[in-house]
Protein backbone atom coordinates (compact mmCIF):
# COMPACT_ATOMS: atom_id res chain seq x y z
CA UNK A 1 -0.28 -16.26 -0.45
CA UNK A 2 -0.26 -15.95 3.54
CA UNK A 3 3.11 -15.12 3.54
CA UNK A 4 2.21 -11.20 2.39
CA UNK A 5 -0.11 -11.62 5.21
CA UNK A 6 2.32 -12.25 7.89
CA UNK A 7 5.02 -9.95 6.72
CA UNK A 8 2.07 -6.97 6.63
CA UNK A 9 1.51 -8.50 10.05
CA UNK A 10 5.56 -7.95 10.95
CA UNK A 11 5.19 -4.22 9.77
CA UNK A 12 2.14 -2.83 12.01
CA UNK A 13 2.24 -1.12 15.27
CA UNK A 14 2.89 -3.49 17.70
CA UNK A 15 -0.32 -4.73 20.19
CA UNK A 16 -0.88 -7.99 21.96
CA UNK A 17 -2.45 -9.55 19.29
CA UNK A 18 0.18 -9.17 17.25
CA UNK A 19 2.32 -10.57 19.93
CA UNK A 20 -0.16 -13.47 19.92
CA UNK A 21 0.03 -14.02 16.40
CA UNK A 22 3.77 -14.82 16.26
CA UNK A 23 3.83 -18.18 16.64
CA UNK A 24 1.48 -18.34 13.68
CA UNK A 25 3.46 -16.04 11.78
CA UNK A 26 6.48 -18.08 11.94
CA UNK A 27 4.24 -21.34 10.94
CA UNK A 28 2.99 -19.68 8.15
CA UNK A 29 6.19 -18.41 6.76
CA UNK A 30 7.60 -21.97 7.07
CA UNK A 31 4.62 -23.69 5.53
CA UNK A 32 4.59 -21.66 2.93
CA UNK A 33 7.99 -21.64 1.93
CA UNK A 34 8.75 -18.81 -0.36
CA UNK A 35 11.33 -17.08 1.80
CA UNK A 36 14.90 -18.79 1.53
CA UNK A 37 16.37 -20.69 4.66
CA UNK A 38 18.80 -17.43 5.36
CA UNK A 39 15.75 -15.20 5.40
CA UNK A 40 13.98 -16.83 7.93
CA UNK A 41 16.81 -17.06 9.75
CA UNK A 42 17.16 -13.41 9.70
CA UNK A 43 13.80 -12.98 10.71
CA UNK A 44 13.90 -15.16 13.97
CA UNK A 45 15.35 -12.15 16.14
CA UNK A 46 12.33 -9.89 15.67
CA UNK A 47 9.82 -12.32 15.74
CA UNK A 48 11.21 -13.41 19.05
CA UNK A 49 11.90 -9.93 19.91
CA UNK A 50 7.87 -9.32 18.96
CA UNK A 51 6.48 -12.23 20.96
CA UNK A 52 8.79 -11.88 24.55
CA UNK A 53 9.47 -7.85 24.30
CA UNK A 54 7.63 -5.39 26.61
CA UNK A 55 5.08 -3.76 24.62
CA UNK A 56 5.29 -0.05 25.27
CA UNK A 57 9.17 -1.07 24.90
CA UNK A 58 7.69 -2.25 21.37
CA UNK A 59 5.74 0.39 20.15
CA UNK A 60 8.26 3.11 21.32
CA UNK A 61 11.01 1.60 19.00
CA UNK A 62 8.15 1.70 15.90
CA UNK A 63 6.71 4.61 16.61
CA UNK A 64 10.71 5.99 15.99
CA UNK A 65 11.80 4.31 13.29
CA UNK A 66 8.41 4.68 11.36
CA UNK A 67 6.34 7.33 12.33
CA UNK A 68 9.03 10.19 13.31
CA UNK A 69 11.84 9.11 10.40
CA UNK A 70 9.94 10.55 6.71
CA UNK A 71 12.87 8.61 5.04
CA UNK A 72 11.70 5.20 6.90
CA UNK A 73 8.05 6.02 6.10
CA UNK A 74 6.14 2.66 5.19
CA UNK A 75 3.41 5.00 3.21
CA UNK A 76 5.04 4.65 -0.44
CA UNK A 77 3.59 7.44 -2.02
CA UNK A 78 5.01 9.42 0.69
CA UNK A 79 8.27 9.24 -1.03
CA UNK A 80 7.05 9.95 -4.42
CA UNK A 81 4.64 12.46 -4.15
CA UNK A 82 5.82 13.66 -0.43
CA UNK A 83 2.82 15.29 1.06
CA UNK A 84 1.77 17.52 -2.25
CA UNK A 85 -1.41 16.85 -3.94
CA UNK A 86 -0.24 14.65 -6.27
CA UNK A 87 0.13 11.84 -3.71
CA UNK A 88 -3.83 12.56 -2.65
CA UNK A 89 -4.82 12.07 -6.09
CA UNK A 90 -3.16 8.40 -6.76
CA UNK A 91 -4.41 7.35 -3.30
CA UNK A 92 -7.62 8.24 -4.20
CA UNK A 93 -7.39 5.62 -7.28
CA UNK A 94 -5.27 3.11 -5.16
CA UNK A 95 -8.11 3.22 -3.24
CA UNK A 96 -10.75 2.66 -5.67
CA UNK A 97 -8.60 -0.28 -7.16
CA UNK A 98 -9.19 -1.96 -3.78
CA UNK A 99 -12.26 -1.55 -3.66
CA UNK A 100 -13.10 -2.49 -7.20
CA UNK A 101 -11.11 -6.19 -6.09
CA UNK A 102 -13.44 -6.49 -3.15
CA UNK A 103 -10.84 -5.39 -0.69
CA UNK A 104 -12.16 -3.02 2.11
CA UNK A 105 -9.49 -1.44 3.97
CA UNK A 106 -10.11 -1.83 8.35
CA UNK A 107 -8.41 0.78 10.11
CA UNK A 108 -6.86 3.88 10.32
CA UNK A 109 -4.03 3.36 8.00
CA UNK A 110 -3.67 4.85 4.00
CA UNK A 111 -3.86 3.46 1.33
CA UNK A 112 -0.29 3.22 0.45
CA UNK A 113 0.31 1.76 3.54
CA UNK A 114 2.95 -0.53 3.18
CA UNK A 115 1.00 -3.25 5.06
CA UNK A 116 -2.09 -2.80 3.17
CA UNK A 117 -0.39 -3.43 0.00
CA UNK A 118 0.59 -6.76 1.17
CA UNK A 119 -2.77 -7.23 2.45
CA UNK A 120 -3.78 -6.25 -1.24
CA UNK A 121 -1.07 -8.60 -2.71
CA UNK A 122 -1.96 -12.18 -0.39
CA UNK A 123 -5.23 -11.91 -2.34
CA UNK A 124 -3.40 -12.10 -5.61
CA UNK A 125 -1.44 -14.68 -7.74
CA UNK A 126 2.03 -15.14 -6.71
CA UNK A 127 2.79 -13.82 -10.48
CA UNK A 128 0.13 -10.71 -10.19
CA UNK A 129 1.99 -9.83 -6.60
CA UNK A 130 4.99 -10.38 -7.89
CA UNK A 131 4.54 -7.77 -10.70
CA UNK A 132 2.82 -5.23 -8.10
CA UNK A 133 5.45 -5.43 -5.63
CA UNK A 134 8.06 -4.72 -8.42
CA UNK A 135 7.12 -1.83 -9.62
CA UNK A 136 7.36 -0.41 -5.67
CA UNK A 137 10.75 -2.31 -5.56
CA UNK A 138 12.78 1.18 -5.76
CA UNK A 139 11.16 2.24 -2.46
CA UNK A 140 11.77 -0.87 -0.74
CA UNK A 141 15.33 -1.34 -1.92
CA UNK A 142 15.47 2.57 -0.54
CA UNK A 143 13.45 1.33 2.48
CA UNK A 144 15.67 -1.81 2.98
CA UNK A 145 19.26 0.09 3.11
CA UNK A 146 18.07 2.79 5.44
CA UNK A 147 17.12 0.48 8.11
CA UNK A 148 19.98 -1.58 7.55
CA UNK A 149 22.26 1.75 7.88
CA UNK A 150 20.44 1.72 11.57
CA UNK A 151 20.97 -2.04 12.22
CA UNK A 152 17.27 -2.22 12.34
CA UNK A 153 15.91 -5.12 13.91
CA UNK A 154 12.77 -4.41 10.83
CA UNK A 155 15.67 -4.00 8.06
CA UNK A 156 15.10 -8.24 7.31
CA UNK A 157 11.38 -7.77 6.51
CA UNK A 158 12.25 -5.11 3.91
CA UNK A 159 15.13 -7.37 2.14
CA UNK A 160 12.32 -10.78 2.51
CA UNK A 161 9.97 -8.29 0.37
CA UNK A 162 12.80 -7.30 -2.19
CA UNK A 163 13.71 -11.24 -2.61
CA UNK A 164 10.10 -11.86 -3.28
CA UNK A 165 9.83 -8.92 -5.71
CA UNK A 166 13.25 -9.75 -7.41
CA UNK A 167 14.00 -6.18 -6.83
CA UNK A 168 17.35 -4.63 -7.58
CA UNK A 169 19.14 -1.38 -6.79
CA UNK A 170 18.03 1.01 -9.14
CA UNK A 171 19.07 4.64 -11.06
CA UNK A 172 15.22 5.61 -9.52
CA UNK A 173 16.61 3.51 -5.58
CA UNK A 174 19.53 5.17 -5.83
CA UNK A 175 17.73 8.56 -6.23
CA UNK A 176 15.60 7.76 -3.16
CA UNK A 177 18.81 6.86 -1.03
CA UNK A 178 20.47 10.65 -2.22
CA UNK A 179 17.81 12.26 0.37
CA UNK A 180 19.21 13.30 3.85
CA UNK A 181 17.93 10.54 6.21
CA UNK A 182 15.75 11.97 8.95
CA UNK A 183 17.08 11.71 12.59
CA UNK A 184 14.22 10.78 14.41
CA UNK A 185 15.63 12.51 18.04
CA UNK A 186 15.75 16.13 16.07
CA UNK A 187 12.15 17.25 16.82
CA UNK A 188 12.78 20.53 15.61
CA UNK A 189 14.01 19.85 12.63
CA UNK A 190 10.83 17.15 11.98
CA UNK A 191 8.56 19.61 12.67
CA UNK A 192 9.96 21.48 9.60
CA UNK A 193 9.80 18.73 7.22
CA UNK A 194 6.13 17.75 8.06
CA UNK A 195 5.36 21.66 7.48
CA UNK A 196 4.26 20.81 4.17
CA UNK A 197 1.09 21.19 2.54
CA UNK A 198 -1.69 18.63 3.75
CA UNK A 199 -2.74 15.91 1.32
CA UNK A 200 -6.04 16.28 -0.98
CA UNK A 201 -7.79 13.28 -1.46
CA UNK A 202 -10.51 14.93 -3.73
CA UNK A 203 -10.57 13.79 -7.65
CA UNK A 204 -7.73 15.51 -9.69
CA UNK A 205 -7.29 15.07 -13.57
CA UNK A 206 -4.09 16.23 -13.41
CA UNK A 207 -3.07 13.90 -10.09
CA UNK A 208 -0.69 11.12 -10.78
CA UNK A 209 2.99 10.55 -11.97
CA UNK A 210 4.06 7.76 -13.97
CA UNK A 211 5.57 5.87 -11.62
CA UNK A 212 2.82 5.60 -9.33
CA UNK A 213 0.40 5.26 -12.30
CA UNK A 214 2.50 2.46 -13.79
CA UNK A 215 2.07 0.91 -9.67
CA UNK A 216 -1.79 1.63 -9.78
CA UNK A 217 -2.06 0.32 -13.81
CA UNK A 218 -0.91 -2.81 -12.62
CA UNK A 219 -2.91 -3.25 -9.58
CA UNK A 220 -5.82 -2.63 -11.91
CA UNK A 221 -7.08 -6.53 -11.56
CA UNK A 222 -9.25 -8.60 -9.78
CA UNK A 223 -8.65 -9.63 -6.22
CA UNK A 224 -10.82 -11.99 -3.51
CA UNK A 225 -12.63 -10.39 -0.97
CA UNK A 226 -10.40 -10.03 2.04
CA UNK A 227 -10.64 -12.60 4.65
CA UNK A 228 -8.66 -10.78 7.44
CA UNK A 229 -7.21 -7.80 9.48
CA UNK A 230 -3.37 -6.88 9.43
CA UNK A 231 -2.05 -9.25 12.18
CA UNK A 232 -4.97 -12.03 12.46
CA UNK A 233 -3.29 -15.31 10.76
């Protein structure tokens, strides 16, 4: 299941070694063959765009889209939970399901990050990933029209992980997609909307909602001790 592998790859912050890694990337998504003819095609601009681009050019465009957009956030329970203790408490048992699989997260980055998930899911069955990336398939269809509203170059990796979950627009999508999109050039405003109460990652019995314990339920299940780091093929 490389393929998760090199779409988590597509979705970090850009470096060299990610640049390095393209040629792979596109190997392995060939090889492997579970993304349709038109989706690769679709893909070809930003893993060329990846591999020739200037880097600070690169990580400037991510850093906007991802990092200073809420909306566009690729942390999942970010658009469940927001930043309210509920969302500390699931990531605190995401994160135990991870590591009860023999999956150590390297980095930075949260558990609900959407490239660890994929991480998490190329160490599954293509029917357990499946499964796991369906439940999460409102916030990627929300993900996937956002970016497409801002002819993102990204907005192709989102609909390649919708095909794979057989994903479809949703009452609970649909809900996601009534929230104001966040411009990312409106500091001011930003600086309101991240003026929110920090998350808790301490044990909570009353933590959770059923959609992310549904997620976490079904992540619940064995998984092979990860053999690499977000970008390394």
């Amino acid at each position: 299941m490389k393929t998760y592998r090199a779409l988590s790859a597509l979705l970090t912050y850009p470096s060299t070694d990610l640049q390095a890694a393209v040629p792979s990337i596109w190997q392995i998504l060939g090889e492997e063959g579970l993304l349709r003819a038109n989706e690769m095609e679709k893909l070809e601009p930003l893993l060329c765009d990846l591999e020739n681009g200037d880097i600070y050019d690169l990580q400037e465009r991510y850093v906007l889209q991802f990092d200073r957009a809420r909306t566009l956030s690729l942390n999942l329970f970010e658009h469940i939970h927001g930043e309210g203790r509920d969302r500390g408490g699931a990531m605190v048992d995401l994160l135990e399901t991870y590591r009860a699989g023999g999956f150590d997260l390297v980095g930075p980055e949260l558990p609900d990050h959407l490239p660890v998930l994929l991480e998490f899911l190329s160490t599954q069955t293509p029917e357990q990933a499946r499964a796991i990336l369906a439940d999460a398939g409102h916030i990627l269809v929300a993900l996937a029209e956002r970016l497409a509203r801002r002819e993102s170059i990204y907005a192709p990796v989102l609909a390649a992980l919708i095909s794979l979950a057989q994903a479809e627009t949703s009452p609970e999508a649909e809900a996601l997609l009534s929230e104001k999109d966040d411009d990312p050039e409106d500091l001011e405003a930003l600086d309101a909307v991240w003026e929110e109460a920090m998350v808790t990652f301490g044990p909570d019995p009353n933590a959770g909602c059923p959609i992310s314990r549904d997620i976490l339920a079904k992540m619940d299940m064995p998984a092979a001790p990860r053999a690499t780091a977000p970008g390394q093929m």
